[in-house]
Protein backbone atom coordinates (compact mmCIF):
# COMPACT_ATOMS: atom_id res chain seq x y z
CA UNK A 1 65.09 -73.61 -29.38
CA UNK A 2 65.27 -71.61 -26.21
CA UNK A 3 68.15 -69.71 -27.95
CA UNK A 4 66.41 -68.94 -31.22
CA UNK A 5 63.42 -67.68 -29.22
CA UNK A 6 65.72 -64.91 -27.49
CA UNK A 7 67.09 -63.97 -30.71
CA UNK A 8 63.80 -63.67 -32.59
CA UNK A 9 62.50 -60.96 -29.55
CA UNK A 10 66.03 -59.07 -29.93
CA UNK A 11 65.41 -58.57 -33.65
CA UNK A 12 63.41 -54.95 -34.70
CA UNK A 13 60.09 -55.96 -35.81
CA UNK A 14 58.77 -53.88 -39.62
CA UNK A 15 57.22 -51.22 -37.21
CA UNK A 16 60.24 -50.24 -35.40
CA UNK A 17 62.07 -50.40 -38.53
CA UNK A 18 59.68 -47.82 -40.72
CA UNK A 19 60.01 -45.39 -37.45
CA UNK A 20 63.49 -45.19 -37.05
CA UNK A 21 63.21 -44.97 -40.64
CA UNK A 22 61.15 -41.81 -40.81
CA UNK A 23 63.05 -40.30 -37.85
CA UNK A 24 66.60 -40.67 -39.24
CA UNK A 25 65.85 -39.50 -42.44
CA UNK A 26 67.52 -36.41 -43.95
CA UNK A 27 64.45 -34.91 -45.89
CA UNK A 28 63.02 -35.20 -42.76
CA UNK A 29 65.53 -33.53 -40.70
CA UNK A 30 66.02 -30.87 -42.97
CA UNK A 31 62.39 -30.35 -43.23
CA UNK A 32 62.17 -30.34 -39.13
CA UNK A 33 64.72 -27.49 -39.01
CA UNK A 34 63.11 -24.94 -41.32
CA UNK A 35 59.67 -25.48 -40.27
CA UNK A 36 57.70 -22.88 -38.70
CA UNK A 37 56.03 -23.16 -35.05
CA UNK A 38 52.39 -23.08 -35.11
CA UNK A 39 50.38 -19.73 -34.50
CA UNK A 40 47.87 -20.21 -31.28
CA UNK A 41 44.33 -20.61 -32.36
CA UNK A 42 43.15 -17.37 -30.13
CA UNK A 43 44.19 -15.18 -27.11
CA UNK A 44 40.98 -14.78 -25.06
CA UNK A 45 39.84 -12.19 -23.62
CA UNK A 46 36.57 -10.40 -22.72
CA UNK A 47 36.41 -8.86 -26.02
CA UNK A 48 34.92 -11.57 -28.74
CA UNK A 49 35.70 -9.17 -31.72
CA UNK A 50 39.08 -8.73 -30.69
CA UNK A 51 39.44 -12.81 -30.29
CA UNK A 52 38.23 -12.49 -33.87
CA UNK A 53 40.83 -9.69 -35.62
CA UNK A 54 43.51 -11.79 -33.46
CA UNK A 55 43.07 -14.75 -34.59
CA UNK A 56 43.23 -13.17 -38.81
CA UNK A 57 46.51 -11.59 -37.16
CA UNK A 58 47.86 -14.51 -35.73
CA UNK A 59 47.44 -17.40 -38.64
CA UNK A 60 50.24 -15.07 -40.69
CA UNK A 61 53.35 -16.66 -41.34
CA UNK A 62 56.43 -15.10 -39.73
CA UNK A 63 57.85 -14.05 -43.11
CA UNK A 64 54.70 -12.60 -44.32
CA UNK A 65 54.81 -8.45 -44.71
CA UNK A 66 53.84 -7.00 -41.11
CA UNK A 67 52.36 -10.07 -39.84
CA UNK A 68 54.38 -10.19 -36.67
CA UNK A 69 54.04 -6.46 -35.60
CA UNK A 70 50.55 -6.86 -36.01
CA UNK A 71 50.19 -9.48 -33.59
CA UNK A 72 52.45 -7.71 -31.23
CA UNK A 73 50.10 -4.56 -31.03
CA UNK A 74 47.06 -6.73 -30.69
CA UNK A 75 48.65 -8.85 -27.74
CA UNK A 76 49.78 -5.03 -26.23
CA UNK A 77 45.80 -3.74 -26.64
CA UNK A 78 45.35 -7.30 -25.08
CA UNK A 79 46.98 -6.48 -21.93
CA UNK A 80 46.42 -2.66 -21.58
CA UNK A 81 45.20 -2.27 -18.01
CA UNK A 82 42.26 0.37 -19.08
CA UNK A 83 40.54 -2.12 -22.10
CA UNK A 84 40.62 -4.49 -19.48
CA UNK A 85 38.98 -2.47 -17.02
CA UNK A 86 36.31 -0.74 -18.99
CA UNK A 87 35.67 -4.45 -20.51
CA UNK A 88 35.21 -5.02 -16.72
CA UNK A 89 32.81 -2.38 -15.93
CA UNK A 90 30.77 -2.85 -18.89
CA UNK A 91 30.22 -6.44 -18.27
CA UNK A 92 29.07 -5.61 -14.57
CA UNK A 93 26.77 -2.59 -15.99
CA UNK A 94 24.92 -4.90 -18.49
CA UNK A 95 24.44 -7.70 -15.50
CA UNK A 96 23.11 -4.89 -12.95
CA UNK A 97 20.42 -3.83 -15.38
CA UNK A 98 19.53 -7.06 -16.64
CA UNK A 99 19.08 -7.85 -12.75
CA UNK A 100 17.17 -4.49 -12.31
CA UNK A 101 14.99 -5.43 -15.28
CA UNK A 102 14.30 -9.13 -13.74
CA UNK A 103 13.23 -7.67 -10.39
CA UNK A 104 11.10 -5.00 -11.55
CA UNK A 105 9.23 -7.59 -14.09
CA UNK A 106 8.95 -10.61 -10.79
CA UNK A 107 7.50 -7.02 -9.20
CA UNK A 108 4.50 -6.75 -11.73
CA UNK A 109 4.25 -10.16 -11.86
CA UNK A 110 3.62 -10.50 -8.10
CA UNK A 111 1.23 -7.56 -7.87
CA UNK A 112 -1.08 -8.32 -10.97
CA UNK A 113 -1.07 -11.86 -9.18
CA UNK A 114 -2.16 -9.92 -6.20
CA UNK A 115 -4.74 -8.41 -8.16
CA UNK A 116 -6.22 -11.62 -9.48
CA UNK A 117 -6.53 -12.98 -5.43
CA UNK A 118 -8.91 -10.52 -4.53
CA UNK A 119 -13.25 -11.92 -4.66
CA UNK A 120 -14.62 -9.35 -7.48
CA UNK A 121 -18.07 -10.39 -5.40
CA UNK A 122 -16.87 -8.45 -2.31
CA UNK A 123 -14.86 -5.64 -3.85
CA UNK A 124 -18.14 -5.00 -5.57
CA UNK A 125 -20.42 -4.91 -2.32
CA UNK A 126 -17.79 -2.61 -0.98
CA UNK A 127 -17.13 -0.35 -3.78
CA UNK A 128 -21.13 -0.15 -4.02
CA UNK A 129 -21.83 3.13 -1.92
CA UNK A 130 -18.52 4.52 -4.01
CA UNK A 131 -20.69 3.84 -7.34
CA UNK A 132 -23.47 5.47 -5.93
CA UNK A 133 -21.52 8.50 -5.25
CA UNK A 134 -20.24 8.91 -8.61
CA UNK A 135 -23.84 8.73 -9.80
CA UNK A 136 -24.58 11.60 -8.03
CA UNK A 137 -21.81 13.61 -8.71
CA UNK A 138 -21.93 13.15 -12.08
CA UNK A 139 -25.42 13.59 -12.82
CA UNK A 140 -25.78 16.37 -10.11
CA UNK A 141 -27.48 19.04 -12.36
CA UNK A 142 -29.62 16.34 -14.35
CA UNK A 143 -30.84 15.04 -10.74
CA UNK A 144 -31.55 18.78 -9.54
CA UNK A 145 -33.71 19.47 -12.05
CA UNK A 146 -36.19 16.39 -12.30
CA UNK A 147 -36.07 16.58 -8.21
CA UNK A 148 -36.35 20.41 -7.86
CA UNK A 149 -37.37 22.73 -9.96
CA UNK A 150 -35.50 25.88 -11.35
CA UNK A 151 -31.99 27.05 -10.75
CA UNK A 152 -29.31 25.67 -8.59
CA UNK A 153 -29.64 28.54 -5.10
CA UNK A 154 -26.55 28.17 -2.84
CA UNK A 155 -27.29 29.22 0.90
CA UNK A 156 -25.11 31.98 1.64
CA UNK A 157 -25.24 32.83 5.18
CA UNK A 158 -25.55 29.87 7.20
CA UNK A 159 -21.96 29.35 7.02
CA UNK A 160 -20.79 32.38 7.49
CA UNK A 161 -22.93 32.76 10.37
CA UNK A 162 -21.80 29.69 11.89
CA UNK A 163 -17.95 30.52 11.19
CA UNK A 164 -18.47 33.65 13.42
CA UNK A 165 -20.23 32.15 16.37
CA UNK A 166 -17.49 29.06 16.51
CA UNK A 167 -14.63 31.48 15.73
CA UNK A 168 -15.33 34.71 16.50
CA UNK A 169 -13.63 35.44 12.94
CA UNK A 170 -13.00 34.14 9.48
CA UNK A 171 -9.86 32.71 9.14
CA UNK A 172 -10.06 32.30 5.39
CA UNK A 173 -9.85 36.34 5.42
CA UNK A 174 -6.96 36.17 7.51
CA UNK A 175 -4.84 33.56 5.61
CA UNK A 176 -5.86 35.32 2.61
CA UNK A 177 -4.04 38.45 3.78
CA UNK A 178 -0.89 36.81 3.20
CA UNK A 179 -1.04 35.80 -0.46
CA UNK A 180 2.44 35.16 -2.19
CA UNK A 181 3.50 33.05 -5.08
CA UNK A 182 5.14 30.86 -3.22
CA UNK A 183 2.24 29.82 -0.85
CA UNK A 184 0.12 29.22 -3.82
CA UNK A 185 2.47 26.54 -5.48
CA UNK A 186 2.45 25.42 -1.61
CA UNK A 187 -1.23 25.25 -1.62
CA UNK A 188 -1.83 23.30 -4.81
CA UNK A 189 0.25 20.61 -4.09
CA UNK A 190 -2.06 18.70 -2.00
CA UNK A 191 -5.11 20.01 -4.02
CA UNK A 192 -3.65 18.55 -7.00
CA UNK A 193 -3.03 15.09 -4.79
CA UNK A 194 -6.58 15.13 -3.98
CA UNK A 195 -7.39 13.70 -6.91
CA UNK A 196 -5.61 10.28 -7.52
CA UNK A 197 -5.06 9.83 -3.10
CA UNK A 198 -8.00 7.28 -2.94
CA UNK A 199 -6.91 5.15 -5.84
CA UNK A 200 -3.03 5.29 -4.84
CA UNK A 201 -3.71 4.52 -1.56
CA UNK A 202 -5.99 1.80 -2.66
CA UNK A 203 -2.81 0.61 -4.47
CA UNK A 204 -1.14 0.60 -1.35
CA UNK A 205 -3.39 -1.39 0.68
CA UNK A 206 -3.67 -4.19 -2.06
CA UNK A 207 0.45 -4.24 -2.88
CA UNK A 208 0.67 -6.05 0.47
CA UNK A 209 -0.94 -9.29 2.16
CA UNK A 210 -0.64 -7.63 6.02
CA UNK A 211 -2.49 -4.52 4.38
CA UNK A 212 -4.63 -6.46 2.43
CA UNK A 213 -6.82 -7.57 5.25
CA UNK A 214 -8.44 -3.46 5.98
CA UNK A 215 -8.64 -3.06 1.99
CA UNK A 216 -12.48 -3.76 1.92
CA UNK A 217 -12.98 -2.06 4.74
CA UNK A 218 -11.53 1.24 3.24
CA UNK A 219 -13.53 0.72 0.53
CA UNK A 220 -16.61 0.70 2.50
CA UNK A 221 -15.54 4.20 4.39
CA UNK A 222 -14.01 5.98 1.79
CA UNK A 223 -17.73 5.44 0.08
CA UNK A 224 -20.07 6.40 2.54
CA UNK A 225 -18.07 9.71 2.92
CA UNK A 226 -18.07 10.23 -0.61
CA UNK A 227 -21.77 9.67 -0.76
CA UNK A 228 -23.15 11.20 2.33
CA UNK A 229 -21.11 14.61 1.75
CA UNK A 230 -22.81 14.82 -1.84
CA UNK A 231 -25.73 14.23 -0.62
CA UNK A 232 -25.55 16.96 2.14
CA UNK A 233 -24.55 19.15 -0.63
CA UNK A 234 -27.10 18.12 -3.24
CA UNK A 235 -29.87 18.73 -0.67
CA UNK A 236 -28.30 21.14 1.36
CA UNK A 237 -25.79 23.19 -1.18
CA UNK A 238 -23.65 26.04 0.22
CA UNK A 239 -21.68 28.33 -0.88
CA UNK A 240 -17.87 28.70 -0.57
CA UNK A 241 -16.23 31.54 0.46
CA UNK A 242 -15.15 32.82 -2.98
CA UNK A 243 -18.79 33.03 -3.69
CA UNK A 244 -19.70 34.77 -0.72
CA UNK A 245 -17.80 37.40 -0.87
CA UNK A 246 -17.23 38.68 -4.64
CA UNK A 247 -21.32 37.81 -5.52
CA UNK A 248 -22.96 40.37 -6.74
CA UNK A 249 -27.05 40.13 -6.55
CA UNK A 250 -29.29 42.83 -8.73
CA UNK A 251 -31.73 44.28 -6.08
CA UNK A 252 -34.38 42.79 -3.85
CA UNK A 253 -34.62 39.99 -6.45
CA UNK A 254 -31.42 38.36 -5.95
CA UNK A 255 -30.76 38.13 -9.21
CA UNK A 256 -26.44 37.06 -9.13
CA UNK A 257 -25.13 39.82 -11.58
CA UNK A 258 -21.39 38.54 -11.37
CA UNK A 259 -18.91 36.80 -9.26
CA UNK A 260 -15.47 35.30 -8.84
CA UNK A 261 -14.41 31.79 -10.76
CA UNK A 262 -14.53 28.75 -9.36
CA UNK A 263 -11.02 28.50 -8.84
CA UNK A 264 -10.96 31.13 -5.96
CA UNK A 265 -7.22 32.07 -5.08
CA UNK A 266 -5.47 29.50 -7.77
CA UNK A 267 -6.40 32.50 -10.36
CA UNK A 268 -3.48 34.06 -8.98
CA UNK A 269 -1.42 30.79 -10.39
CA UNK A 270 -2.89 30.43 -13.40
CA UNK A 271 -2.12 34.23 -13.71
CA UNK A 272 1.26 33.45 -13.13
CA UNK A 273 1.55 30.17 -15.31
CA UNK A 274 -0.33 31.78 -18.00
CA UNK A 275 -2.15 28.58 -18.52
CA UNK A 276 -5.74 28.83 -17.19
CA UNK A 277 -5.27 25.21 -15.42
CA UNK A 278 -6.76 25.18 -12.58
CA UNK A 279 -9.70 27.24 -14.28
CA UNK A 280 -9.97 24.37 -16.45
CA UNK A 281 -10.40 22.00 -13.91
CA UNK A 282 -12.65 23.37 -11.74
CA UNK A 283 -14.84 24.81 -14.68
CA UNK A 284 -15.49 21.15 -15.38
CA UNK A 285 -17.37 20.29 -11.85
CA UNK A 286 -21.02 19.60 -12.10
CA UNK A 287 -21.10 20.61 -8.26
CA UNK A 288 -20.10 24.13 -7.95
CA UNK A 289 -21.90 25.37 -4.58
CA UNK A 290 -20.53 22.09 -2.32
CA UNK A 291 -18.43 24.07 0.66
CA UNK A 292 -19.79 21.84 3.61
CA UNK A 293 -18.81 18.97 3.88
CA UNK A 294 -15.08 19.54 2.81
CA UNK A 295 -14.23 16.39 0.80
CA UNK A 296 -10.85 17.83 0.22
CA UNK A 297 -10.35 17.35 4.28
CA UNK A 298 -12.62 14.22 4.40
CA UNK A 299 -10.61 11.73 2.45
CA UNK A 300 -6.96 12.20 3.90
CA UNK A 301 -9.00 11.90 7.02
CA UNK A 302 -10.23 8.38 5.50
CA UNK A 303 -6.60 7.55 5.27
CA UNK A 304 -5.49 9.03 8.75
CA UNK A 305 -8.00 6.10 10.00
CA UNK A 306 -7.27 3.62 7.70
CA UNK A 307 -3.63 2.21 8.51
CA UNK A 308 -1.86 5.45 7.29
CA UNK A 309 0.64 4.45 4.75
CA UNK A 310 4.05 7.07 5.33
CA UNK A 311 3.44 7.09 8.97
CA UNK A 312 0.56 9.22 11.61
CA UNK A 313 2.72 11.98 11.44
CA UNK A 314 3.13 12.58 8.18
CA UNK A 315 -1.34 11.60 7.77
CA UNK A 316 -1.92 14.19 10.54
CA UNK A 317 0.61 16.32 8.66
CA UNK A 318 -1.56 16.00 5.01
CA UNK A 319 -4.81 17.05 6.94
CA UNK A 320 -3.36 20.13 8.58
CA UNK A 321 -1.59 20.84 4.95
CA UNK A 322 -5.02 20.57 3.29
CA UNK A 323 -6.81 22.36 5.73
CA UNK A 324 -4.81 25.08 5.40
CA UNK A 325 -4.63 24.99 1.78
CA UNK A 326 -8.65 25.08 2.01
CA UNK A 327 -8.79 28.01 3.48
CA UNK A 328 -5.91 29.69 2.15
CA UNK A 329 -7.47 29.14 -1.60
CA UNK A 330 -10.62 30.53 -0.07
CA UNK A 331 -12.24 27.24 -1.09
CA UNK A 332 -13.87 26.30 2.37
CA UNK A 333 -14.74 27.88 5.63
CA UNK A 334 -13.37 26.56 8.58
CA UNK A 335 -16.59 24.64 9.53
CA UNK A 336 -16.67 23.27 5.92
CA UNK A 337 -13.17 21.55 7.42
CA UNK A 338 -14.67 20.67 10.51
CA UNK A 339 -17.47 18.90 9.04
CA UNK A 340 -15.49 16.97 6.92
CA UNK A 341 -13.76 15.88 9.74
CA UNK A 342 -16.55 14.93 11.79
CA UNK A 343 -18.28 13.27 9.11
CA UNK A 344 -15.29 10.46 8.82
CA UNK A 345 -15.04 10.05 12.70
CA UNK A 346 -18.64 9.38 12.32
CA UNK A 347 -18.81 6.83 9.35
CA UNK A 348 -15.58 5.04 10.85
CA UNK A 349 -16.97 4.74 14.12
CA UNK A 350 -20.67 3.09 12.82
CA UNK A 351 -18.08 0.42 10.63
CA UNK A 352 -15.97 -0.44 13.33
CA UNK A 353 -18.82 -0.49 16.14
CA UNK A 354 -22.18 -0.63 14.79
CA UNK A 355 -22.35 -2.84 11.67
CA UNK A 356 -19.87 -3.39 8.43
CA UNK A 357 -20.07 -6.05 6.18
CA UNK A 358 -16.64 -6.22 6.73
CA UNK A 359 -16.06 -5.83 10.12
CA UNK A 360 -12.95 -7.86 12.02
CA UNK A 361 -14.15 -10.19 14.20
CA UNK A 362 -11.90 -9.92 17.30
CA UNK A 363 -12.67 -12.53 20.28
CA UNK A 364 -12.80 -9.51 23.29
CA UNK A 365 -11.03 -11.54 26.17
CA UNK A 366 -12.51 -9.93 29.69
CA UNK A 367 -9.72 -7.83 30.91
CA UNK A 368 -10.45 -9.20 34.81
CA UNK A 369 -10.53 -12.69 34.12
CA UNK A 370 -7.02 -11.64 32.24
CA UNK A 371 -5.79 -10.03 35.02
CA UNK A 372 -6.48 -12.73 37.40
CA UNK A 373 -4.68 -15.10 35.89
CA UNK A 374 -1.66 -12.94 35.64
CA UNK A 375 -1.63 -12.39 39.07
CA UNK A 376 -2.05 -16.14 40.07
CA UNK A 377 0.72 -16.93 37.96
CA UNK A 378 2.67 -14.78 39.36
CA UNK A 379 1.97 -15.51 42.68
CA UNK A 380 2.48 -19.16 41.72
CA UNK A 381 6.03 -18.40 40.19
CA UNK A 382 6.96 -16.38 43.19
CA UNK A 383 6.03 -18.54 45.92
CA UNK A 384 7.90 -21.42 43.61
CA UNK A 385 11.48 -19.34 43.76
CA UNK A 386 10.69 -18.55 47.57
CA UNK A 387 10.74 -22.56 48.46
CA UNK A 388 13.64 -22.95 46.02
């Protein structure tokens, strides 16, 4: 039994049989030597419409009319150096501006959610004296004429008077002396700035939680300026220097017969543009005899005090520029300058030291009692390293 079992595992079972069958067949041989090698399914590369025409290149047979010679130029583009490296460069372009594109969206993101932090309640109480400034200003000739009655009088010698006793001279006459093109471009660049530097820099102060903190209190400032200079002007006004000298009066009456446009020495620009721009804009201003205060001096003043955002130099830099561009324009005296100055010295000192709704509350340490215990320690620390 033993025996037949040995035999029975030697012996090919069916299986074995049908595969050696299959193998050793001659259909099957011939068949093996005449077929063809399978084409690859693609060549990748960076390009996905050149996997694409490949793979239509590829799947002809070898006999088939130009089959192989087409491959052979598409594996050769394949592999030229420059595809390769423009495929390169435009892959990295499209990632650096879809990066770009990210960061500048998380940018807006984070400064409208920013915007949504701040209490409405106490931007409001410190944009109040603001409001009431724009009342004024923009009802200025409505206002004149239910609180005073007839025509809007500029003073025209208590400036000019009080230019000559501080200064001896004019200096708007003097600067004037030296008109040229090119100062006048110089000299409307921070006139035009005037304009949009409260609400940029209030952009600035509310882009960043460290600057955040002295937003309000800019607010606060910047309004009291704004509505304390109008107010000087509305009862007080003045007249600039363009006024002063080109106004002509029709005898004892003082009747004003003619006199230069508001736009002073930017005519010359306008003459040179040949656009009447900055006639346009100052034809537009309900207050047109407002020398003193400056407020073209008073509010990069406000931003000289008010955590300057460039750095001091360049804030002390933007008041001397728009001084001099004041006076230059013949748009202000001197003391129109001056006053403005004063004026935010004045306002800033009664919100940092008098009273501000939003006022920092600093604990004031006594400098002696500070000073003492410096010294003890130090004593202390000495005498410590002596006995060491």
């Amino acid at each position: 039994m033993r025996d037949v079992g040995i035999l029975a595992q030697a012996l090919p079972t069916p299986r074995l049989i049908a595969v050696l069958f299959c193998h050793l067949s001659p259909l099957t041989l011939k068949t093996s030597k005449t077929r063809q090698p399978e084409a690859p399914l693609a060549i990748q590369t960076n390009n996905w419409h050149f996997n694409e025409r490949l793979e239509t290149t590829m799947s002809y047979p070898t006999g088939s009319h130009g089959g192989t010679a087409h491959a052979g130029k598409s594996l050769k583009k394949a592999k030229d150096p420059l595809v390769q490296t423009f495929s390169k460069f435009a892959t990295a372009l499209r990632d650096d501006v879809e990066k770009y594109i990210e960061g500048k969206k998380a940018d807006v993101r984070k400064f409208v959610d920013t915007l949504r932090q701040i209490p409405l309640a106490r931007l409001l109480r410190a944009g109040a004296p603001f409001f009431a400034y724009l009342v004024v200003f923009k009802f200025y000739a409505e206002l004149h004429r239910l609180t005073m009655s007839g025509d809007i009088e500029p003073n025209t010698s208590f400036l000019p008077a009080l230019e000559l006793a501080l200064f001896k001279c004019y200096p708007h006459r003097i600067l004037a002396t030296y008109a040229h093109p090119v100062l006048d471009v110089l000299a409307a660049v921070p006139y035009l700035f005037h304009f949009p530097l409260p609400f940029l820099f209030l952009i600035y102060l509310a882009s960043n939680r460290n600057r955040r903190r002295g937003l309000y209190q800019y607010i606060w400032i910047a309004g009291w300026v704004n509505l304390i200079a109008v107010s000087i002007q509305f009862l007080f006004p003045t007249a600039p220097p363009w006024f002063v000298d080109s106004a002509v009066y029709d005898g004892a009456d003082r009747h004003l017969i003619s006199s230069l446009p508001n736009e002073a020495g930017f005519q010359r620009l306008d003459s040179v543009l040949g656009v009447p721009f900055f006639h346009g804009i100052y034809a537009q201003s309900p207050v047109k005899y407002g020398a003193f205060p400056s407020l073209h001096v008073a509010l990069p003043v406000v931003v000289l005090v008010c955590k300057p955002w460039i750095s001091t130099r360049f804030a002390v830099l933007h008041v001397v520029w728009i001084t001099w561009a004041a006076l230059y324009s013949n748009h202000h005296f001197a003391v129109d300058a001056l006053g403005g100055i004063l004026l935010v010295l004045f306002v800033h000192f009664m919100a940092k030291r008098v009273w501000s709704p939003f006022q920092e509350r600093v604990r004031v340490v006594d400098a002696k009692i500070s000073d003492r215990q410096w010294w003890r320690e130090r004593t202390m620390r000495t005498v410590k390293d002596c006995n060491v």
